[in-house]
PDB file of N, CA and C in Angstrom:
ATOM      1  N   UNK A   1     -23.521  11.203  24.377  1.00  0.00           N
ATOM      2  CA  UNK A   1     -24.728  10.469  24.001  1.00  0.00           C
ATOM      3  C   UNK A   1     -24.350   9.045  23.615  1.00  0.00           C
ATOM      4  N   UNK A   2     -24.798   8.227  24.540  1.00  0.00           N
ATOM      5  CA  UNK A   2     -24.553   6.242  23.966  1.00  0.00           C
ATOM      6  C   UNK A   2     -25.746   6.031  23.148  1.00  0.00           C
ATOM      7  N   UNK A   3     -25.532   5.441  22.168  1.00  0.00           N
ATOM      8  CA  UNK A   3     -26.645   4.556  21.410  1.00  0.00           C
ATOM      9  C   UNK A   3     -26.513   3.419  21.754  1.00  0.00           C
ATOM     10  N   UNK A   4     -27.452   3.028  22.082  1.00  0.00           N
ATOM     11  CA  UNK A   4     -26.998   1.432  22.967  1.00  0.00           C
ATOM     12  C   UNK A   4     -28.136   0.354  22.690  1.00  0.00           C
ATOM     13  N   UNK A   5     -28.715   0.674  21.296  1.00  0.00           N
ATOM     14  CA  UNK A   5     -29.249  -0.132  20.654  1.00  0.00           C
ATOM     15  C   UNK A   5     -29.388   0.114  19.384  1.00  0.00           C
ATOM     16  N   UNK A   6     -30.630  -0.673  18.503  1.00  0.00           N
ATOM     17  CA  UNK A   6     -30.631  -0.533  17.384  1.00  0.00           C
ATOM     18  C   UNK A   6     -32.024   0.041  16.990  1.00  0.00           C
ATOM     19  N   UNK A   7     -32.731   0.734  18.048  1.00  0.00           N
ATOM     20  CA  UNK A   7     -34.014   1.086  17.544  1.00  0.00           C
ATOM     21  C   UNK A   7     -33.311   2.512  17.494  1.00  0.00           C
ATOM     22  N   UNK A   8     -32.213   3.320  17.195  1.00  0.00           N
ATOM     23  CA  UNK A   8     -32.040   4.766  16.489  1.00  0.00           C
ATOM     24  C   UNK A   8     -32.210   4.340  14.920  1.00  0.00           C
ATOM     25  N   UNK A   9     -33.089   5.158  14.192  1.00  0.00           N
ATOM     26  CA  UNK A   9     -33.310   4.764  12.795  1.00  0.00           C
ATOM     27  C   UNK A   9     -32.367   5.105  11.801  1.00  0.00           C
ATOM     28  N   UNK A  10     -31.760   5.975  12.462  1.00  0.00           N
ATOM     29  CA  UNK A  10     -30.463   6.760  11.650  1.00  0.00           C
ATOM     30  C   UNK A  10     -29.623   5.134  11.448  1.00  0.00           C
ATOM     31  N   UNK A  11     -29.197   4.763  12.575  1.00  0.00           N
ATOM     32  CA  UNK A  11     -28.156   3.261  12.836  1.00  0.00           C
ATOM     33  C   UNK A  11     -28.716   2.536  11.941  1.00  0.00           C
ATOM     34  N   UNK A  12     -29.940   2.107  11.967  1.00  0.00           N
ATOM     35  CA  UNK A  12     -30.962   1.102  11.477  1.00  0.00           C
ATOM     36  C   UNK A  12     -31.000   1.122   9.892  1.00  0.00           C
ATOM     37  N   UNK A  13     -30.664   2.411   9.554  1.00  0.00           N
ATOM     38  CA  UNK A  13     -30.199   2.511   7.980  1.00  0.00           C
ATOM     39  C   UNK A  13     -29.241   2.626   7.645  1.00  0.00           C
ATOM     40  N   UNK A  14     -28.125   2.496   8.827  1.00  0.00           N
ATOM     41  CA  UNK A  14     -26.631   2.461   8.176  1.00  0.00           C
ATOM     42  C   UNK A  14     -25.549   1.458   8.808  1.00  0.00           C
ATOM     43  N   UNK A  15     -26.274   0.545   9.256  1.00  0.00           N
ATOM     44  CA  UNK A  15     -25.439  -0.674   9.908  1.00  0.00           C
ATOM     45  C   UNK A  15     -24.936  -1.668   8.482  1.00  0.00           C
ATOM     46  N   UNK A  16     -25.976  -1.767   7.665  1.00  0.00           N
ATOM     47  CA  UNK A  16     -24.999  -2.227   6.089  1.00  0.00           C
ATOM     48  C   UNK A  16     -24.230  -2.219   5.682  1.00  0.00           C
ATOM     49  N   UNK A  17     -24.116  -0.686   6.017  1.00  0.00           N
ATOM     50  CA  UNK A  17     -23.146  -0.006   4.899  1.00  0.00           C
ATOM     51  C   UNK A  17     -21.748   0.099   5.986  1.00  0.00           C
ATOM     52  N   UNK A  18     -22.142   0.468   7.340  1.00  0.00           N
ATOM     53  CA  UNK A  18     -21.095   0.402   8.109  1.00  0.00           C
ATOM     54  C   UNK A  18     -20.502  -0.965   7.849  1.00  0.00           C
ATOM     55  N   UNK A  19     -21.163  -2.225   8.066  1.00  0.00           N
ATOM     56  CA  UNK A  19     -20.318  -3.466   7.890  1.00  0.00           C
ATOM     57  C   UNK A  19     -19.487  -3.679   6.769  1.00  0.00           C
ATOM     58  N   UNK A  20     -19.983  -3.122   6.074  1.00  0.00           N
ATOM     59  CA  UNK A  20     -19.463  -3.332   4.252  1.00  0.00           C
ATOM     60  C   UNK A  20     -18.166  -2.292   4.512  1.00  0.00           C
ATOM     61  N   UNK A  21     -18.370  -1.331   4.855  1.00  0.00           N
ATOM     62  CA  UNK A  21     -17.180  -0.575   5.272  1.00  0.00           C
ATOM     63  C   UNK A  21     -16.081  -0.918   6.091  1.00  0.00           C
ATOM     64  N   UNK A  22     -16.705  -1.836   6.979  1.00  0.00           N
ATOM     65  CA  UNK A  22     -15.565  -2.430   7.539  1.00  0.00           C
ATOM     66  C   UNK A  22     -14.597  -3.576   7.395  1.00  0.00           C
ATOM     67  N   UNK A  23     -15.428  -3.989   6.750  1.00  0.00           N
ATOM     68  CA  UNK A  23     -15.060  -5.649   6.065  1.00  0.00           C
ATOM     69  C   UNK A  23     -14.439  -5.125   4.869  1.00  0.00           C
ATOM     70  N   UNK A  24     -14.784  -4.487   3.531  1.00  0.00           N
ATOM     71  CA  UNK A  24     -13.557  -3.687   3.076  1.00  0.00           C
ATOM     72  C   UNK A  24     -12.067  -3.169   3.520  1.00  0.00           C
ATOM     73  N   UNK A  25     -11.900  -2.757   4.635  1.00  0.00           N
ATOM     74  CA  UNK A  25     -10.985  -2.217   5.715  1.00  0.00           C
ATOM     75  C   UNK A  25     -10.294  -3.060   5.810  1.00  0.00           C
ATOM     76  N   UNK A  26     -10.672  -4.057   6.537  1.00  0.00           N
ATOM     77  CA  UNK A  26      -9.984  -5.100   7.561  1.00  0.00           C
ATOM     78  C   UNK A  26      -9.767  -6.171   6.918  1.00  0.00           C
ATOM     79  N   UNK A  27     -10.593  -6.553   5.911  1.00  0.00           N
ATOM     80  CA  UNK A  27     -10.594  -7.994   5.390  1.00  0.00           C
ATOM     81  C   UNK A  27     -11.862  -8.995   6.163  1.00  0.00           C
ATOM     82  N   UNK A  28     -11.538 -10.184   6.525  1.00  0.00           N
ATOM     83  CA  UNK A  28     -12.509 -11.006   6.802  1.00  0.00           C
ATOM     84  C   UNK A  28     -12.292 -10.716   8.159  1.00  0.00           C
ATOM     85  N   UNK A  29     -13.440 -10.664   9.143  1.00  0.00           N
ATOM     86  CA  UNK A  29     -14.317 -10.426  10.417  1.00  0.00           C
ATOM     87  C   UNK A  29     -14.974 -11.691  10.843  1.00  0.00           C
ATOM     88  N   UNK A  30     -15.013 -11.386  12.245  1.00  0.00           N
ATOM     89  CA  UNK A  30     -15.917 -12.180  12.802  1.00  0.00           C
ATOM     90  C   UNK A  30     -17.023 -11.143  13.562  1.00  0.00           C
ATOM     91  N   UNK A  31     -18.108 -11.756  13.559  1.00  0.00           N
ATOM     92  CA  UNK A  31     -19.254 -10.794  14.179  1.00  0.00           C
ATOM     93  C   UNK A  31     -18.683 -10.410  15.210  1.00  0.00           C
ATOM     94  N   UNK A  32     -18.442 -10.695  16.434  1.00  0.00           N
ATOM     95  CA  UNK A  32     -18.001  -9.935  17.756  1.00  0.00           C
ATOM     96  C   UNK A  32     -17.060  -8.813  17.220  1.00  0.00           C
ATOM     97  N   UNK A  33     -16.500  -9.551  16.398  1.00  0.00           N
ATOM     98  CA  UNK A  33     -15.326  -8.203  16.330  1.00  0.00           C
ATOM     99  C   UNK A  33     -15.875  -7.131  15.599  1.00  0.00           C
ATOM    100  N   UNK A  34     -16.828  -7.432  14.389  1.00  0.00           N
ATOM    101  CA  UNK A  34     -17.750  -6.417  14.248  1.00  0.00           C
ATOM    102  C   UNK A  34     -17.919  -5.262  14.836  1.00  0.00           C
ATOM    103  N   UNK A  35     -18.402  -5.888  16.130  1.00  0.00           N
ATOM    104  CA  UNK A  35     -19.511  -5.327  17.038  1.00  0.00           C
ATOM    105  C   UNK A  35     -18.308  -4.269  17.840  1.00  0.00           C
ATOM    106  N   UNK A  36     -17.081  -4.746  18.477  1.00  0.00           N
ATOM    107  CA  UNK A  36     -15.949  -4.059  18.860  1.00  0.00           C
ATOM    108  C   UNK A  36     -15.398  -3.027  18.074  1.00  0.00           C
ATOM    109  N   UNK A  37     -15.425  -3.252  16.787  1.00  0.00           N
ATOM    110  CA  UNK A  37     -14.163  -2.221  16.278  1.00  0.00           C
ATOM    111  C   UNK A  37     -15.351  -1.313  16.131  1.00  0.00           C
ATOM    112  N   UNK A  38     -16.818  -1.465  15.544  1.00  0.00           N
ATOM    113  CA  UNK A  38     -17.783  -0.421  15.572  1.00  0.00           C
ATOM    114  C   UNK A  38     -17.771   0.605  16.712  1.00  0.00           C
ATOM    115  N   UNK A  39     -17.599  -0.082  18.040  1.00  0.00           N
ATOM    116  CA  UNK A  39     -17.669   0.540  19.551  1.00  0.00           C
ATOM    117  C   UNK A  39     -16.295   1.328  19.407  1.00  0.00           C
ATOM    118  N   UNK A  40     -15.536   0.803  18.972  1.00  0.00           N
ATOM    119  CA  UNK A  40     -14.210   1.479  19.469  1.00  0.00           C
ATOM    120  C   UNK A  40     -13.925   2.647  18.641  1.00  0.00           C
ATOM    121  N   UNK A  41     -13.948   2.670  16.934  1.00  0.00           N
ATOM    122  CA  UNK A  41     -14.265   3.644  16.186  1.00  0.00           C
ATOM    123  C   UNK A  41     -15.236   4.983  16.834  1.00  0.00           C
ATOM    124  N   UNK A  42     -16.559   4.703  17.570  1.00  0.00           N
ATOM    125  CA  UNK A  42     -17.698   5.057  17.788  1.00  0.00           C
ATOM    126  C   UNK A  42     -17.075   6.163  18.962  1.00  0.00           C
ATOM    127  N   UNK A  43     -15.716   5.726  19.411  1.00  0.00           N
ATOM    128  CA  UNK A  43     -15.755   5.895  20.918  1.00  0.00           C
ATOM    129  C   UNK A  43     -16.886   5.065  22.424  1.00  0.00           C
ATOM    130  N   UNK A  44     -17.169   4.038  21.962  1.00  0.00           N
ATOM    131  CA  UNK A  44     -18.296   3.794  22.673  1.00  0.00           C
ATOM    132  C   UNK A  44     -19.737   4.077  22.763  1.00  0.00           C
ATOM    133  N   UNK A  45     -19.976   4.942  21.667  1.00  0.00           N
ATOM    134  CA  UNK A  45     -21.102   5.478  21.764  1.00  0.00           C
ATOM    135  C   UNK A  45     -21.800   4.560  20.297  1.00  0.00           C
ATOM    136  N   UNK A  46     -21.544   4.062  19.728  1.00  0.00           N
ATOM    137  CA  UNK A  46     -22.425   3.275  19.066  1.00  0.00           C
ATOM    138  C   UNK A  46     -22.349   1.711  19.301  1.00  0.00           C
ATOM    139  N   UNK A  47     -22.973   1.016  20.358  1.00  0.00           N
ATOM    140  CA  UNK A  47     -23.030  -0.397  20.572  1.00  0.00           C
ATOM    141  C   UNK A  47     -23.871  -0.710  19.628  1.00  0.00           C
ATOM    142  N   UNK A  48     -23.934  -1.968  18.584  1.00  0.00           N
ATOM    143  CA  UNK A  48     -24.560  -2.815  18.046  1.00  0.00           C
ATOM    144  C   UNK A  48     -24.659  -3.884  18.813  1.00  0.00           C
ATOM    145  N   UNK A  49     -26.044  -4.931  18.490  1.00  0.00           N
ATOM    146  CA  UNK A  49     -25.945  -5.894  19.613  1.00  0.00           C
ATOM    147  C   UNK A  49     -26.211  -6.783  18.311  1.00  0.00           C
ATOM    148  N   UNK A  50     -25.991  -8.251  18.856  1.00  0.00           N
ATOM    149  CA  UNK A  50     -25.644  -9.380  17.648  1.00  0.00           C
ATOM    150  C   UNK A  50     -27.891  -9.623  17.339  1.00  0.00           C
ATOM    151  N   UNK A  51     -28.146  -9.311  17.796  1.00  0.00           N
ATOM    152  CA  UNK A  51     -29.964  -9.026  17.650  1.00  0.00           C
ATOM    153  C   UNK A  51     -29.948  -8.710  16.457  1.00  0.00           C
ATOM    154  N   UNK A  52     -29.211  -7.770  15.745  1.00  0.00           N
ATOM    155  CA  UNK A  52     -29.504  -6.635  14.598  1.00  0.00           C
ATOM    156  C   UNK A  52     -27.983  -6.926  14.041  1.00  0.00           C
ATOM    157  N   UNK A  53     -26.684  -6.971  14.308  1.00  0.00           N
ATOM    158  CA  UNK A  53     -25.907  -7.707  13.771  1.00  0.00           C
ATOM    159  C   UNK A  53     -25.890  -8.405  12.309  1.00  0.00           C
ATOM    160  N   UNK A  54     -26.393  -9.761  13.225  1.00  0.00           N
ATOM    161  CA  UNK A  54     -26.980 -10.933  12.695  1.00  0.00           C
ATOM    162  C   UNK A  54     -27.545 -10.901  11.610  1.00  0.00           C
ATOM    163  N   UNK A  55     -28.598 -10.415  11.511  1.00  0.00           N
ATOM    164  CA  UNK A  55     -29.715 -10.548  10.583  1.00  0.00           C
ATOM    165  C   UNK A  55     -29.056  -9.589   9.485  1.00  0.00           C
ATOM    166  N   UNK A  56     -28.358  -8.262   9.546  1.00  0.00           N
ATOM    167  CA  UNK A  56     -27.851  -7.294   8.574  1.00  0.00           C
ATOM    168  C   UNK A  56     -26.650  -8.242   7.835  1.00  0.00           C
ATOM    169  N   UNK A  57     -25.619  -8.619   8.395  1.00  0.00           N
ATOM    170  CA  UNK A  57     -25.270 -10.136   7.997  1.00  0.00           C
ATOM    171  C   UNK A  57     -25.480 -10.852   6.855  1.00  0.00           C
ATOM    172  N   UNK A  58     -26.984 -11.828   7.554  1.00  0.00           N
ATOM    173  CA  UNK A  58     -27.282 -12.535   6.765  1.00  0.00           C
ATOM    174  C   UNK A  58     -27.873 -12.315   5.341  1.00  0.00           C
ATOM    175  N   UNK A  59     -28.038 -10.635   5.671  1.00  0.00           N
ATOM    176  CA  UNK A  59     -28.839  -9.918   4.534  1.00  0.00           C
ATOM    177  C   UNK A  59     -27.726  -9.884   3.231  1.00  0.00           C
ATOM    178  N   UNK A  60     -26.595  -9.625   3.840  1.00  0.00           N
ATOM    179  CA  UNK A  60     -25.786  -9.251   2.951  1.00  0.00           C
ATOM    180  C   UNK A  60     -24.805  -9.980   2.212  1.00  0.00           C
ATOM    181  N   UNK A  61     -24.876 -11.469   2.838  1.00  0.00           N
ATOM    182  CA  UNK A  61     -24.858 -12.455   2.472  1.00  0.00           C
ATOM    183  C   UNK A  61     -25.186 -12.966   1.330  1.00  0.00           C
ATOM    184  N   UNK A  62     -27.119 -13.267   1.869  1.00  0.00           N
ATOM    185  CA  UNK A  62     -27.897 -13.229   0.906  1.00  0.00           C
ATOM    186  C   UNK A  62     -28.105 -12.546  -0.689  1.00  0.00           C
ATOM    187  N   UNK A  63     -27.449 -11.370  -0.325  1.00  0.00           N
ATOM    188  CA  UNK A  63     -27.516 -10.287  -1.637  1.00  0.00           C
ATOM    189  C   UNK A  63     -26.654 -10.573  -2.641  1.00  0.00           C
ATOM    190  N   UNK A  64     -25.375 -11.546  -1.787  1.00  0.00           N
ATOM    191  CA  UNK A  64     -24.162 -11.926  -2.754  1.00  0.00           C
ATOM    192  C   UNK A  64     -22.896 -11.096  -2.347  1.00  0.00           C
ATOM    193  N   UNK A  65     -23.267 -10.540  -1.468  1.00  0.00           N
ATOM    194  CA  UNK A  65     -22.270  -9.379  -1.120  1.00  0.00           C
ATOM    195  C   UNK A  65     -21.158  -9.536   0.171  1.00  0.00           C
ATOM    196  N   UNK A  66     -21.810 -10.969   0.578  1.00  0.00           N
ATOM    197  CA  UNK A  66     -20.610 -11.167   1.910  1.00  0.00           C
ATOM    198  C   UNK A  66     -20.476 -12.940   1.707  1.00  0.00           C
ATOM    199  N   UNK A  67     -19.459 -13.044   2.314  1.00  0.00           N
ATOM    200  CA  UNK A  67     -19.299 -14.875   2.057  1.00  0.00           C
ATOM    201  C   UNK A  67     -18.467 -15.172   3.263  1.00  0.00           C
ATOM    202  N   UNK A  68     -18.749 -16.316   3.866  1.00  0.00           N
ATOM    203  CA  UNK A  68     -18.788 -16.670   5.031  1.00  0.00           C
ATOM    204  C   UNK A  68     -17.632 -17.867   4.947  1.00  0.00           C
ATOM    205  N   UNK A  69     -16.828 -17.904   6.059  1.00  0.00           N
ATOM    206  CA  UNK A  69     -15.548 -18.899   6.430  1.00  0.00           C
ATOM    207  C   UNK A  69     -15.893 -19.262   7.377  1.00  0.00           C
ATOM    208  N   UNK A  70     -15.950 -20.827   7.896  1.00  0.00           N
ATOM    209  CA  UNK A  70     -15.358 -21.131   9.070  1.00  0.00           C
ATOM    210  C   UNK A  70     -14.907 -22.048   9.831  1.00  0.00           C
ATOM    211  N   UNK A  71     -13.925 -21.359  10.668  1.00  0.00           N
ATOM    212  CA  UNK A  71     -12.704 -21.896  11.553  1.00  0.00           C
ATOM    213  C   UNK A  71     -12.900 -22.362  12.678  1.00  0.00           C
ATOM    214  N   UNK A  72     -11.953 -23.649  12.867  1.00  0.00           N
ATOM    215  CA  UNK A  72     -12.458 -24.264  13.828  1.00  0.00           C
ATOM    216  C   UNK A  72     -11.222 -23.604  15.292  1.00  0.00           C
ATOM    217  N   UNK A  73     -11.842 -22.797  15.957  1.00  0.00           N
ATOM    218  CA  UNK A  73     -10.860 -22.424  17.330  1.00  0.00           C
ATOM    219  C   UNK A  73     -11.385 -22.831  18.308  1.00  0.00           C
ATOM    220  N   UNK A  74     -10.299 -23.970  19.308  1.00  0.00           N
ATOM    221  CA  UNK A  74     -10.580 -24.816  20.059  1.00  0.00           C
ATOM    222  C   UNK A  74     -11.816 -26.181  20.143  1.00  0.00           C
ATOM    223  N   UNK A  75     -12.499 -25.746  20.590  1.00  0.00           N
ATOM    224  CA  UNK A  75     -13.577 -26.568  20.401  1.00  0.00           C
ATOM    225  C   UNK A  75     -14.559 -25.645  19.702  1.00  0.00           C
ATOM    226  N   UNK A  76     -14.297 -24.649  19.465  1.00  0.00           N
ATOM    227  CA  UNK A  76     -15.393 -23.677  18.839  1.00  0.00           C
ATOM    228  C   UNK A  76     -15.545 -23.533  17.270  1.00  0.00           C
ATOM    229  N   UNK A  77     -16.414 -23.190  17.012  1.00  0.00           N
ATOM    230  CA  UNK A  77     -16.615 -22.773  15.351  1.00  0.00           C
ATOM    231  C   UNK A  77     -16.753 -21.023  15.327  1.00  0.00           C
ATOM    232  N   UNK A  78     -15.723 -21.031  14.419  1.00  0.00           N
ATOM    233  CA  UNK A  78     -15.682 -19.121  14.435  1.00  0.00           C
ATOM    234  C   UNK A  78     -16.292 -19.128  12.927  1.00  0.00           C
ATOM    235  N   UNK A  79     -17.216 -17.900  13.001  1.00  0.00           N
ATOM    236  CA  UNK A  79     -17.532 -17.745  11.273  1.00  0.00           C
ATOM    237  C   UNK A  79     -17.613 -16.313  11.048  1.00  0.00           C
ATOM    238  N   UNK A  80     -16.449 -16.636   9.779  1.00  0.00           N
ATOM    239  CA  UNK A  80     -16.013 -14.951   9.501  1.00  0.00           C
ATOM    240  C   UNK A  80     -15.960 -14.743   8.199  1.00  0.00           C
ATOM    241  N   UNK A  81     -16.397 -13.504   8.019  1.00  0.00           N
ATOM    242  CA  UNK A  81     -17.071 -12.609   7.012  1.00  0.00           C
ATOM    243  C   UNK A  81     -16.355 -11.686   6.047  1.00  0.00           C
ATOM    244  N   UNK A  82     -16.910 -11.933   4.872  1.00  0.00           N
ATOM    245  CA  UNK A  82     -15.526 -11.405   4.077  1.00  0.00           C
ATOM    246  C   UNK A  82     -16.246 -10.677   2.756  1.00  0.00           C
ATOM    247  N   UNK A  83     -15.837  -9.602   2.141  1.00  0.00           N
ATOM    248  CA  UNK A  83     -16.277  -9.432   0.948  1.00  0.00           C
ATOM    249  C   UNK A  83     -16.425 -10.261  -0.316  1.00  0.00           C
ATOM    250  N   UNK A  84     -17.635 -10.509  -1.045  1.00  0.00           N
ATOM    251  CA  UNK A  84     -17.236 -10.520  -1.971  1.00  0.00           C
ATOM    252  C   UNK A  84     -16.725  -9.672  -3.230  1.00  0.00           C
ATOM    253  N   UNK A  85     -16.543 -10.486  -4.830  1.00  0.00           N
ATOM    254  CA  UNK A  85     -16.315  -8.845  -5.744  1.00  0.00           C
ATOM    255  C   UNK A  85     -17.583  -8.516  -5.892  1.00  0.00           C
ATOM    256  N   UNK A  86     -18.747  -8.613  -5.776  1.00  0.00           N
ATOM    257  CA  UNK A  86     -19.828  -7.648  -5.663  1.00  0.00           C
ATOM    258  C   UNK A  86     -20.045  -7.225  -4.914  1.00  0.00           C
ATOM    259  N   UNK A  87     -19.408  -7.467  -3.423  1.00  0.00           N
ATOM    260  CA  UNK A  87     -19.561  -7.194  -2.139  1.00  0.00           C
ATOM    261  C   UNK A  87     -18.172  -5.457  -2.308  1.00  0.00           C
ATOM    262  N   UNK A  88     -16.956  -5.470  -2.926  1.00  0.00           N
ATOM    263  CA  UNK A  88     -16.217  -4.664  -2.958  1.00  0.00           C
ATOM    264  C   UNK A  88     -16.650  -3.777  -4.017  1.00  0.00           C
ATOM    265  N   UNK A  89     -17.341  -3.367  -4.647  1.00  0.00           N
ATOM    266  CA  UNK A  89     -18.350  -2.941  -5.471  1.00  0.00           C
ATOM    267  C   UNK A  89     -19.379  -2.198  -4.906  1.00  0.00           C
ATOM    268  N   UNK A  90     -20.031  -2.822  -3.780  1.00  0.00           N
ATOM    269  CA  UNK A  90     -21.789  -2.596  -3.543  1.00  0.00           C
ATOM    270  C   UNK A  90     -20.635  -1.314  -2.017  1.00  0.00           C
ATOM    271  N   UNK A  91     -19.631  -1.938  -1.734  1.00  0.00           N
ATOM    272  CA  UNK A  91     -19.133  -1.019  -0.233  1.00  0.00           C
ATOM    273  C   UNK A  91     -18.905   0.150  -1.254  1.00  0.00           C
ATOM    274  N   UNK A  92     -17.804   0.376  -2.240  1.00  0.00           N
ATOM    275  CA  UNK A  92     -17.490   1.750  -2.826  1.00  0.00           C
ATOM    276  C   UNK A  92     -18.759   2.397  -3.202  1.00  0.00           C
ATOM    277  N   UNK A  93     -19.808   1.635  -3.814  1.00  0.00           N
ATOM    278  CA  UNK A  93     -21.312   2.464  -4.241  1.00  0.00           C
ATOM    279  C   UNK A  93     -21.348   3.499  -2.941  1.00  0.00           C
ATOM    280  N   UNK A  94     -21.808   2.277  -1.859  1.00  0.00           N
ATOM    281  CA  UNK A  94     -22.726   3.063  -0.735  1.00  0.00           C
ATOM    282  C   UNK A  94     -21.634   3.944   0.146  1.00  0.00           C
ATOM    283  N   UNK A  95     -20.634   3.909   0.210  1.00  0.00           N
ATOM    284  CA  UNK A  95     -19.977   4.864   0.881  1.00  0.00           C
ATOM    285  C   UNK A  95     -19.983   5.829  -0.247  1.00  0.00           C
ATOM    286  N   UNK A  96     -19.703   5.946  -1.596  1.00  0.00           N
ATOM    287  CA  UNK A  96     -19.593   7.727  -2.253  1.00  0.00           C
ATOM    288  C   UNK A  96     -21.395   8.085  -1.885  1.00  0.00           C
ATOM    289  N   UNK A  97     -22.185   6.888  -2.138  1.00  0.00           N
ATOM    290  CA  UNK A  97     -23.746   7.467  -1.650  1.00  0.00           C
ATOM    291  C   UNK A  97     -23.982   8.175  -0.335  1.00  0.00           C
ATOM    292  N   UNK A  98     -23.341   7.460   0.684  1.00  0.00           N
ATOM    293  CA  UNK A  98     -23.539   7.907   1.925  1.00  0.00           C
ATOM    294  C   UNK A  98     -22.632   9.321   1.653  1.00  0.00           C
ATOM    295  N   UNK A  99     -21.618   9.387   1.606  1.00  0.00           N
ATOM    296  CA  UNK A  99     -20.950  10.482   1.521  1.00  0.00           C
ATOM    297  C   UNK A  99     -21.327  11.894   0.930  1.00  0.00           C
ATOM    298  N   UNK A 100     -22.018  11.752  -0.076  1.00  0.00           N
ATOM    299  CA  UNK A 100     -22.897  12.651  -0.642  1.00  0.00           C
ATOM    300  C   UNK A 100     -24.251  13.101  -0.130  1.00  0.00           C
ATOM    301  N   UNK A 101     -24.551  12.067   0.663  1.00  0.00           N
ATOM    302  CA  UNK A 101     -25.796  12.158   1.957  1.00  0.00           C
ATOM    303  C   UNK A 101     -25.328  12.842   2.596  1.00  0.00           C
ATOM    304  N   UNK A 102     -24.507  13.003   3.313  1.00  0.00           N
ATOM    305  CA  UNK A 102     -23.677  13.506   4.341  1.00  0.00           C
ATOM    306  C   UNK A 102     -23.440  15.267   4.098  1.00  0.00           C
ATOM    307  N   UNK A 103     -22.870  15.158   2.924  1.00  0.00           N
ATOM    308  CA  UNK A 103     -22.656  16.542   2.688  1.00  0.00           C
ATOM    309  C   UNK A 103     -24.197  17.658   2.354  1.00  0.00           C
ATOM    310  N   UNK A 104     -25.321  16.319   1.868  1.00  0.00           N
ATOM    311  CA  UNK A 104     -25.855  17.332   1.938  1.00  0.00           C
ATOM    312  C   UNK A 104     -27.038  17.749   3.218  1.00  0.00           C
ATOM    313  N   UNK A 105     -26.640  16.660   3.767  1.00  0.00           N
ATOM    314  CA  UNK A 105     -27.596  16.929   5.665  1.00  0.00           C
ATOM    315  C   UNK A 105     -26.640  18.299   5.874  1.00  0.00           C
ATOM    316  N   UNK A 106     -25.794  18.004   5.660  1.00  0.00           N
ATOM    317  CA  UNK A 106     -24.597  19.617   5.965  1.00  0.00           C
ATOM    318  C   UNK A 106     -25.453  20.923   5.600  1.00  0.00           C
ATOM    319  N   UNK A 107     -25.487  20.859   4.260  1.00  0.00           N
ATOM    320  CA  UNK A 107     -26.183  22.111   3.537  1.00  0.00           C
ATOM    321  C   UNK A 107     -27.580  22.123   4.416  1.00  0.00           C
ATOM    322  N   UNK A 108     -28.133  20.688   4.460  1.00  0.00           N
ATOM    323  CA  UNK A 108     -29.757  21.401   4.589  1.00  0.00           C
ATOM    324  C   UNK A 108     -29.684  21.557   6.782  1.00  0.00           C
ATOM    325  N   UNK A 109     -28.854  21.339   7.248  1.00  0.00           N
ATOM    326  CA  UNK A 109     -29.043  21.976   8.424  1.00  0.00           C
ATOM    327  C   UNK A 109     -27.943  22.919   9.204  1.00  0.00           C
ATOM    328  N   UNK A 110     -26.894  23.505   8.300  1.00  0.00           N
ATOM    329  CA  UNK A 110     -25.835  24.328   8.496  1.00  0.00           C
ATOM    330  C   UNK A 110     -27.072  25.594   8.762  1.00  0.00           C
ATOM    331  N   UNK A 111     -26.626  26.330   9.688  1.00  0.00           N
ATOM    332  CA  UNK A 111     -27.534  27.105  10.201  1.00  0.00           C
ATOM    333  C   UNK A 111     -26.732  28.677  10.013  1.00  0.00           C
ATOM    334  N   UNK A 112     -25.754  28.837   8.764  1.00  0.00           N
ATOM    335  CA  UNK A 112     -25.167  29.827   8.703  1.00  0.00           C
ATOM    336  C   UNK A 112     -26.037  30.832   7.896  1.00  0.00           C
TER     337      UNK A 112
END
């Protein structure tokens, strides 16, 4: 099964927390690469497109939770994304949250 956008609502409520998760991980990001290591983790089956990206981003930005660098490569401007300490804070919240979500979609559709 490819998800190959962002209208699955499941994605649509966890592209946040995925970024925050990853940017924790890795350190500072650039959106494309975002969008790659998501695919590659995913196996391919979860494409994000910079449409929905973007804007989750800027959200998290906004919140205080991401802070933005950027580098000048070649003639280009790269801008990459980094936690802040409320940003390394708000990722440990929502991953033990999600995680506890998780276990209990388990319970409520384990069909034993």
């Amino acid at each position: 099964m490819y998800i190959c956008s962002m209208q699955t609502e499941l994605l649509k409520g966890t592209l946040s927390t995925i970024i925050l998760k990853l940017l924790a991980e890795n350190g500072r990001m650039y959106g494309y690469q975002i969008t790659q290591k998501i695919k590659e983790i995913s196996e391919g089956k979860i494409l994000v497109k910079e449409g929905s990206l973007y804007p989750a981003l800027f959200k998290l930005k906004e919140e205080g939770w991401v802070e933005t660098e950027e580098e000048n490569i070649g003639k280009r401007v790269r801008r990459y994304y980094s936690l802040t300490s409320l940003g390394v804070l708000e990722a440990q919240r929502r991953l033990n949250e999600i995680f506890l979500f998780i276990e209990l979609l388990h319970k409520l559709f384990d069909k034993s």
